[in-house]
N, C-alpha and C. Protein backbone atom coordinates (compact mmCIF):
# COMPACT_ATOMS: atom_id res chain seq x y z
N UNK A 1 0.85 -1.17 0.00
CA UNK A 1 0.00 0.00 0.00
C UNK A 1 0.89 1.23 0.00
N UNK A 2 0.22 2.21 -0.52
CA UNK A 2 1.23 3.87 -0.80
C UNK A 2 0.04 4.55 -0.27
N UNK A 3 0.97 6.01 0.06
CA UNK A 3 0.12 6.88 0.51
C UNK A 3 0.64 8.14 -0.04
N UNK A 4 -0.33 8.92 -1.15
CA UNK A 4 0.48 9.81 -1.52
C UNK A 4 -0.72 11.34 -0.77
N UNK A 5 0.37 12.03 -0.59
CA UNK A 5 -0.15 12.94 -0.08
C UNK A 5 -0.46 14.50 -1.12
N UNK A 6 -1.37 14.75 -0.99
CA UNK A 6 -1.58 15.52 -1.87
C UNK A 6 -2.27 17.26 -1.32
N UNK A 7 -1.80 18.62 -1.75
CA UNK A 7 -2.39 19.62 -1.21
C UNK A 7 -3.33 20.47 -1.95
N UNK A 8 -4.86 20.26 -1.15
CA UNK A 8 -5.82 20.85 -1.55
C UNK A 8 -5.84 22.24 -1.89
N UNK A 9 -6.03 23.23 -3.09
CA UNK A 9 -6.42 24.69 -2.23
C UNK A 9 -8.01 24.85 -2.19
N UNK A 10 -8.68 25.26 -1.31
CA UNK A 10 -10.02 25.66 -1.47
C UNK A 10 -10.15 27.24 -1.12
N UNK A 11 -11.33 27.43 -1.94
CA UNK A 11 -11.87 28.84 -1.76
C UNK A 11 -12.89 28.53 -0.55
N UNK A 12 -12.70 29.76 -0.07
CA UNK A 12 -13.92 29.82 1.54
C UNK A 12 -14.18 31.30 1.03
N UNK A 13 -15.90 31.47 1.39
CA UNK A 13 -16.45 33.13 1.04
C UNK A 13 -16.83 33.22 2.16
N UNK A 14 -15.94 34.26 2.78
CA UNK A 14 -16.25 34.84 4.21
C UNK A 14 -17.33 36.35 3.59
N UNK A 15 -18.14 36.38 4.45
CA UNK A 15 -19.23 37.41 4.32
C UNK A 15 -18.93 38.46 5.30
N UNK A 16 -18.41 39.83 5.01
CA UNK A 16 -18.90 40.64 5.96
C UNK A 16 -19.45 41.72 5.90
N UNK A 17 -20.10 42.06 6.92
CA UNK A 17 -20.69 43.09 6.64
C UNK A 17 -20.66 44.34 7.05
N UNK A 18 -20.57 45.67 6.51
CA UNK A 18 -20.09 46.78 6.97
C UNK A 18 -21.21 47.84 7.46
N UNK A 19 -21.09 49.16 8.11
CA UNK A 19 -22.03 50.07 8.62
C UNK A 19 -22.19 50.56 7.11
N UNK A 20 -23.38 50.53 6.93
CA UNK A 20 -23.93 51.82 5.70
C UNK A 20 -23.66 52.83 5.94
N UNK A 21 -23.36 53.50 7.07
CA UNK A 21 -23.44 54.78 7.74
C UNK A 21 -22.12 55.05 7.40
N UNK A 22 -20.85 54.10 8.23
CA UNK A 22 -19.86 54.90 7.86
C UNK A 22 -18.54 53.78 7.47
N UNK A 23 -19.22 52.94 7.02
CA UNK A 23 -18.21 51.36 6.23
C UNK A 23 -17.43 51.21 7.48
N UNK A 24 -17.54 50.61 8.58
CA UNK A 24 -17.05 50.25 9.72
C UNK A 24 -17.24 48.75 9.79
N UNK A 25 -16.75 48.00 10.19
CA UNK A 25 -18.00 46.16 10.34
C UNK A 25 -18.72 46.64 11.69
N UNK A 26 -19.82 45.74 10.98
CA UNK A 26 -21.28 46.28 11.33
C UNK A 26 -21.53 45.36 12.68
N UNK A 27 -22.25 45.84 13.77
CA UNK A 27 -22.15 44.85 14.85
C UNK A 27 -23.30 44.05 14.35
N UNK A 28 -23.89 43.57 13.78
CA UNK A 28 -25.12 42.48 13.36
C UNK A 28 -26.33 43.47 13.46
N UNK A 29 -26.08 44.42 13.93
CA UNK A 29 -27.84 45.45 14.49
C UNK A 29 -28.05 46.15 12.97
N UNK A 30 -29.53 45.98 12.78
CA UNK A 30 -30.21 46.60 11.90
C UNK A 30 -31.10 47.91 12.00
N UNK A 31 -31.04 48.72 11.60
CA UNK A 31 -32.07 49.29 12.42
C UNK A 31 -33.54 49.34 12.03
N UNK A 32 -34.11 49.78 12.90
CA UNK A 32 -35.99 48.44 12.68
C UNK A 32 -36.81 49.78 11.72
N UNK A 33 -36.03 50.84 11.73
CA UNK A 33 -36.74 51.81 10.53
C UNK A 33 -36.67 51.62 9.36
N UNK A 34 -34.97 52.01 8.96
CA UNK A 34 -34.80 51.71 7.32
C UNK A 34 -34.15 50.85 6.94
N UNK A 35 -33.37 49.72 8.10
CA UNK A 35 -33.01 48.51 7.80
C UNK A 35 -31.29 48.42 7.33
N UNK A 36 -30.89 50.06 7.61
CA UNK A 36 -29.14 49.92 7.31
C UNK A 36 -28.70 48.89 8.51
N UNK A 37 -27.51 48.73 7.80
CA UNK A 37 -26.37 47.64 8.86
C UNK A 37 -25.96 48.59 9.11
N UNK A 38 -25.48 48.42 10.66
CA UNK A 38 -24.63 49.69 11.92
C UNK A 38 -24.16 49.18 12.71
N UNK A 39 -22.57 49.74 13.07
CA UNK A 39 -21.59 49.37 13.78
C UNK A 39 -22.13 49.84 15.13
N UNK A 40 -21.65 49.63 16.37
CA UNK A 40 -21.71 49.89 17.85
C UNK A 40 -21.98 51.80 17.62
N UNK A 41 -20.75 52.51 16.84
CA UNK A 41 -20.77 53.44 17.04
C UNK A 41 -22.23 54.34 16.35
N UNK A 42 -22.20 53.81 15.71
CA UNK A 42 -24.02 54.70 14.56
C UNK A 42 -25.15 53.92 15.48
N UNK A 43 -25.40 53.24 16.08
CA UNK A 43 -26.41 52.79 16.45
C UNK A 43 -27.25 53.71 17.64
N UNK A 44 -28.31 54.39 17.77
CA UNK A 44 -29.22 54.55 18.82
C UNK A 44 -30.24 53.95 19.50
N UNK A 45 -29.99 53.82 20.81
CA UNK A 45 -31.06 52.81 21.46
C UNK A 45 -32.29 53.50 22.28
N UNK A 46 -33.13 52.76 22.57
CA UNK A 46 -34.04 53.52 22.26
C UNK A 46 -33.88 53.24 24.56
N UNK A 47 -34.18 54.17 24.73
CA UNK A 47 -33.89 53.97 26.41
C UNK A 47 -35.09 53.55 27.05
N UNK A 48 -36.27 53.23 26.52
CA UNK A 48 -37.53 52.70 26.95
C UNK A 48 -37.63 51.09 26.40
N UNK A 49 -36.64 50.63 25.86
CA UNK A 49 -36.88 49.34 25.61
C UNK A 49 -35.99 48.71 26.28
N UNK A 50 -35.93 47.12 26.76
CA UNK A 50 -35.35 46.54 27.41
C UNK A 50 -34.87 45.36 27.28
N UNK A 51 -34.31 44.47 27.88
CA UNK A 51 -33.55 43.41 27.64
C UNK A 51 -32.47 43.30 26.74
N UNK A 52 -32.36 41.69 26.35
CA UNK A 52 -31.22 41.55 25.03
C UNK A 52 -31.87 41.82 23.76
N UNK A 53 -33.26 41.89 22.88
CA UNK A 53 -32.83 41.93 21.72
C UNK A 53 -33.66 43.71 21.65
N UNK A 54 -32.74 44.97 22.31
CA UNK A 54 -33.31 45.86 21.70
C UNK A 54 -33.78 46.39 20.69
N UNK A 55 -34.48 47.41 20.34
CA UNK A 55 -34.64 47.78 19.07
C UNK A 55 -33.28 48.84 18.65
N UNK A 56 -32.84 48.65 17.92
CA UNK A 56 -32.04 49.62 17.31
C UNK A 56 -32.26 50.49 16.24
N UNK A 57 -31.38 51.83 16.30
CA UNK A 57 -32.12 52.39 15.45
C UNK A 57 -30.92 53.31 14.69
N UNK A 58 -30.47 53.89 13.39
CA UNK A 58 -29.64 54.88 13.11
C UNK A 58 -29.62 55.50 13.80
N UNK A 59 -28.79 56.71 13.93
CA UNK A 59 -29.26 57.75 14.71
C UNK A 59 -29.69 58.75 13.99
N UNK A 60 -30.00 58.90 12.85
CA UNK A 60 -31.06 59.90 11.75
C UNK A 60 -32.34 59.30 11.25
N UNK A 61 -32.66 58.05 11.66
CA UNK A 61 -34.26 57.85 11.92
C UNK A 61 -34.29 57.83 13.65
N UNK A 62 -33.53 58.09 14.24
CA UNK A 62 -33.79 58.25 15.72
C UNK A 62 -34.15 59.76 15.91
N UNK A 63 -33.75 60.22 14.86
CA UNK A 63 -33.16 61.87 15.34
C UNK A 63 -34.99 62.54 14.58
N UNK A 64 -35.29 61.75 13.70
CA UNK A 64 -36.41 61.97 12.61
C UNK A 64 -37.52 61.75 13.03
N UNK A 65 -37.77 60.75 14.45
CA UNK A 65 -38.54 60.04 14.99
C UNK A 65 -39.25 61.02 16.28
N UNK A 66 -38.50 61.40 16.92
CA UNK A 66 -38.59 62.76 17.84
C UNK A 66 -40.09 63.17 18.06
N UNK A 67 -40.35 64.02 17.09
CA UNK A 67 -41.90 64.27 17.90
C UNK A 67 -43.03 62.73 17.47
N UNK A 68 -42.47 61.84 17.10
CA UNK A 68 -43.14 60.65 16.84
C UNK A 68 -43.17 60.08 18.01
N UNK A 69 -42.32 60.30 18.81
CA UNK A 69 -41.97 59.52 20.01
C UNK A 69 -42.47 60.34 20.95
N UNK A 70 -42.67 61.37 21.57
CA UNK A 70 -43.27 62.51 22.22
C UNK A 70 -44.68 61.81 22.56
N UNK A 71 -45.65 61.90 20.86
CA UNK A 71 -46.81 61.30 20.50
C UNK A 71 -47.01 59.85 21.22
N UNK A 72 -45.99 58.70 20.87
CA UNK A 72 -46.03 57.74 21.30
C UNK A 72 -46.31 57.76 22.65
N UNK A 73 -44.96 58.26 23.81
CA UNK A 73 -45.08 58.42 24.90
C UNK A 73 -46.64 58.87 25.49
N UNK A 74 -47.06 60.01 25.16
CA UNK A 74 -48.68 60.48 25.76
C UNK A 74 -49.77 59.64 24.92
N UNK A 75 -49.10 58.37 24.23
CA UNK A 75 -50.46 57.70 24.22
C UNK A 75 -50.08 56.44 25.25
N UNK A 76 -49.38 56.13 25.44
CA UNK A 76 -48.63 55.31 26.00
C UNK A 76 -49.21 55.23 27.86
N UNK A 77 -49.00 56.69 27.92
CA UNK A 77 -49.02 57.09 29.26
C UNK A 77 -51.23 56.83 29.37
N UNK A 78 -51.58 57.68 28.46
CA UNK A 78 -53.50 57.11 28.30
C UNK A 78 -53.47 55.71 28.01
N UNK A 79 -52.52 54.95 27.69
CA UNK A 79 -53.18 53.63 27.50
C UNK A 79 -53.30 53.01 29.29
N UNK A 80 -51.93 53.55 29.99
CA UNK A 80 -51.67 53.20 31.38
C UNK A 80 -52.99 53.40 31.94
N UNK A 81 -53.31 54.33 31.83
CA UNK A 81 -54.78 55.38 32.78
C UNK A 81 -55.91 54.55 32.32
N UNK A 82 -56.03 53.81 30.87
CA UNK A 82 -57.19 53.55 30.78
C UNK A 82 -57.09 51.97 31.49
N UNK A 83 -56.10 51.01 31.11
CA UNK A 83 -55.63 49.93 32.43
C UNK A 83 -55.97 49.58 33.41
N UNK A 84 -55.57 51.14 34.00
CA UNK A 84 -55.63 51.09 36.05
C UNK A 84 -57.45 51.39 36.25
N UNK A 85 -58.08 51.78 35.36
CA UNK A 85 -59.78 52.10 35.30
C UNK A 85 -60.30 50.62 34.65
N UNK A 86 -59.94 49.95 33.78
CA UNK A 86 -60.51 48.49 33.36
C UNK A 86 -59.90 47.54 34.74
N UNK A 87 -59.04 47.94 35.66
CA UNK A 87 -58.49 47.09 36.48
C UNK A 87 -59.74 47.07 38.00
N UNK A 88 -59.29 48.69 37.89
CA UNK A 88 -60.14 49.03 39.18
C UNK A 88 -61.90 49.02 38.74
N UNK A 89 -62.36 48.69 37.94
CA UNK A 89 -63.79 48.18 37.42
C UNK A 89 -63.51 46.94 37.58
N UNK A 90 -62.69 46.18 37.09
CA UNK A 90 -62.90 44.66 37.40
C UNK A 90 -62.68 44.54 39.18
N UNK A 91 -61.77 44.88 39.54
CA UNK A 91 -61.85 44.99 41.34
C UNK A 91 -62.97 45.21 41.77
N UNK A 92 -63.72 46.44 41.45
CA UNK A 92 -64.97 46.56 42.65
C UNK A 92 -66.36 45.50 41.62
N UNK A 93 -66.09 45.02 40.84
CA UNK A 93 -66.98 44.04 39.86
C UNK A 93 -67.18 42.56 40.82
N UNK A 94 -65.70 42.46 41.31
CA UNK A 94 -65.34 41.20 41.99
C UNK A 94 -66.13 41.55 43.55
N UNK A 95 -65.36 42.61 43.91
CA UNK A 95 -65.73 43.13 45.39
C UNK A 95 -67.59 42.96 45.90
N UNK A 96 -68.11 43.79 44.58
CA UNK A 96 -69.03 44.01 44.52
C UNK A 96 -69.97 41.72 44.14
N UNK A 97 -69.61 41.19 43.57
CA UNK A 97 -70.14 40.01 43.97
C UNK A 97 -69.63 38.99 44.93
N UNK A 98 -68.51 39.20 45.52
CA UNK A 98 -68.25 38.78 47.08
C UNK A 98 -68.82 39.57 48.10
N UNK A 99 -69.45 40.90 48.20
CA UNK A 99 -70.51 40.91 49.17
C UNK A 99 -71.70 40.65 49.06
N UNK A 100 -72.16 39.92 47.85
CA UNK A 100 -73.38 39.99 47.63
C UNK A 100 -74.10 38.52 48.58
């Protein structure tokens, strides 16, 4: 038996991907407006969202978003108010047939 040894070359396509914003490699974050790839540094977060998969955002649809977000917030805040009134109706609903 022989053993001949022989050397492969192969091609490998590494993919990467860069900030649209400013050709940096991109940390994987998209942003959930217009969908550019953005490095750590272009990215804005939105400080009302939480955990690991935030929303991210450019920071010129962050910057564009502004009185959108204002809006958001004071409906946000009436959705709370209308909540604590469907809550406290179901409380005295309950209250009200445990003394009956």
């Amino acid at each position: 038996m022989s053993v001949t040894k022989t050397v492969e070359r192969r091609d490998v396509v590494v993919r990467k991907y860069t900030c649209d914003r400013c050709g940096k490699d991109a940390a994987g974050r998209t942003c959930v407006m217009c969908g550019r790839d953005l490095c750590h540094a272009c990215i804005a977060w939105d400080p009302h969202c939480y955990g690991d998969y935030q929303d991210a955002f450019c920071k010129e649809c962050w910057k564009m978003g502004e009185p959108h977000r204002v809006t958001i917030e004071e409906l946000d805040a009436e959705q709370d108010e209308c909540r604590e009134a469907w809550k406290a109706a179901c409380v005295e609903s309950r209250r009200a047939e445990e003394g009956e």
